[in-house]
Protein backbone atom coordinates (compact mmCIF):
# COMPACT_ATOMS: atom_id res chain seq x y z
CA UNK A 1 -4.36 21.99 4.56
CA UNK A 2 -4.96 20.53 7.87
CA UNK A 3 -4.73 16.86 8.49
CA UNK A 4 -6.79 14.68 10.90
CA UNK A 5 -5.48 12.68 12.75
CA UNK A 6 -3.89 8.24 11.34
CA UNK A 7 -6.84 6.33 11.09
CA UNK A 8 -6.87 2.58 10.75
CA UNK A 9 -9.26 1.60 8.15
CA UNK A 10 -10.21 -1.91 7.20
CA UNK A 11 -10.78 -2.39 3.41
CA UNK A 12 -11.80 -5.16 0.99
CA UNK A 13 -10.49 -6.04 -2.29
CA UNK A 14 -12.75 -5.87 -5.34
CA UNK A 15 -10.96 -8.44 -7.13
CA UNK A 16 -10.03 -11.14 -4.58
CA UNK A 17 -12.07 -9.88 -1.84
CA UNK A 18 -9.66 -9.93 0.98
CA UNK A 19 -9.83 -7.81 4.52
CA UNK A 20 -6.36 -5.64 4.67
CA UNK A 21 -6.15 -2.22 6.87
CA UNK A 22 -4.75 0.91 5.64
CA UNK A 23 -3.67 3.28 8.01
CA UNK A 24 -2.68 6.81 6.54
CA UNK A 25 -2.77 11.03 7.21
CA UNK A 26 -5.77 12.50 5.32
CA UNK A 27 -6.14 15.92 4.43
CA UNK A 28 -9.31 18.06 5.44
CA UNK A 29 -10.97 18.84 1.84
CA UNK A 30 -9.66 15.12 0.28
CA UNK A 31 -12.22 12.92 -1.14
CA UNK A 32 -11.56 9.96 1.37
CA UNK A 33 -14.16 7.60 -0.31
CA UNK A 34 -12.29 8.45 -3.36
CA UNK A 35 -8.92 7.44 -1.85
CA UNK A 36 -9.93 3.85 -0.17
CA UNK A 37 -11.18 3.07 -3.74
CA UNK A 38 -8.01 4.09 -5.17
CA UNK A 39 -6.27 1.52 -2.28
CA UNK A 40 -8.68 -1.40 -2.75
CA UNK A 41 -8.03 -1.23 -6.58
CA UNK A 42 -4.17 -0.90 -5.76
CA UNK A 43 -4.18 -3.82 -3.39
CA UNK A 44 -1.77 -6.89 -4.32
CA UNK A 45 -3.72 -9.96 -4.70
CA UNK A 46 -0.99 -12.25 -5.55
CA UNK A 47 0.85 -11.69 -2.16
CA UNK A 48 -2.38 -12.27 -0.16
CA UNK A 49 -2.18 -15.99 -0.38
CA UNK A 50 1.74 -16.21 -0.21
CA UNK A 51 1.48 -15.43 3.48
CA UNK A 52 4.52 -17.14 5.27
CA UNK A 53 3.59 -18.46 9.26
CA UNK A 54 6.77 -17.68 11.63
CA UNK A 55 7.29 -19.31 14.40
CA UNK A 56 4.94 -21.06 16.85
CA UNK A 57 1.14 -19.58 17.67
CA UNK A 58 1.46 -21.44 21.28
CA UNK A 59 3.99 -20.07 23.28
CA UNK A 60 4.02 -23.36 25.57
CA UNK A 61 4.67 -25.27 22.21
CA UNK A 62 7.52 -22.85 20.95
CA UNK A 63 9.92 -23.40 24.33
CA UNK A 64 9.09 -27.05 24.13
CA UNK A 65 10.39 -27.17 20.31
CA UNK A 66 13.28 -25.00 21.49
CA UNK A 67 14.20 -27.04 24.36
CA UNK A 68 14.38 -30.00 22.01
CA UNK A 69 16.85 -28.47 19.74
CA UNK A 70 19.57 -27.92 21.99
């Protein structure tokens, strides 16, 4: 079978309702709508909220924090 091309796809938990994108290779002939229900219900709703920040949003910020370090 032929496949089409990565597509990003932006899906939504059924349990805890969060946005995540999947990006995969489908087949030609594969039940897509079958599939993204298959990721939604696989999707890890404990590690949603246990997101860690790194590092400094503001770029201006960051080299001022660094420049106080040294």
């Amino acid at each position: 079978m032929a496949r089409t091309a990565a597509k990003p796809i932006r899906l939504i938990c059924p349990k805890c309702f969060a946005a995540f994108t999947v990006v995969a290779y489908i087949s030609k002939g594969v039940d897509k709508e079958a599939y993204y229900r298959q990721r939604a219900a696989e999707h890890d709703c404990s590690a949603n909220g246990k997101r860690q920040e790194t590092g400094f949003k503001d770029p201006l910020k960051a080299s001022k924090e660094r420049a106080r370090s040294r």
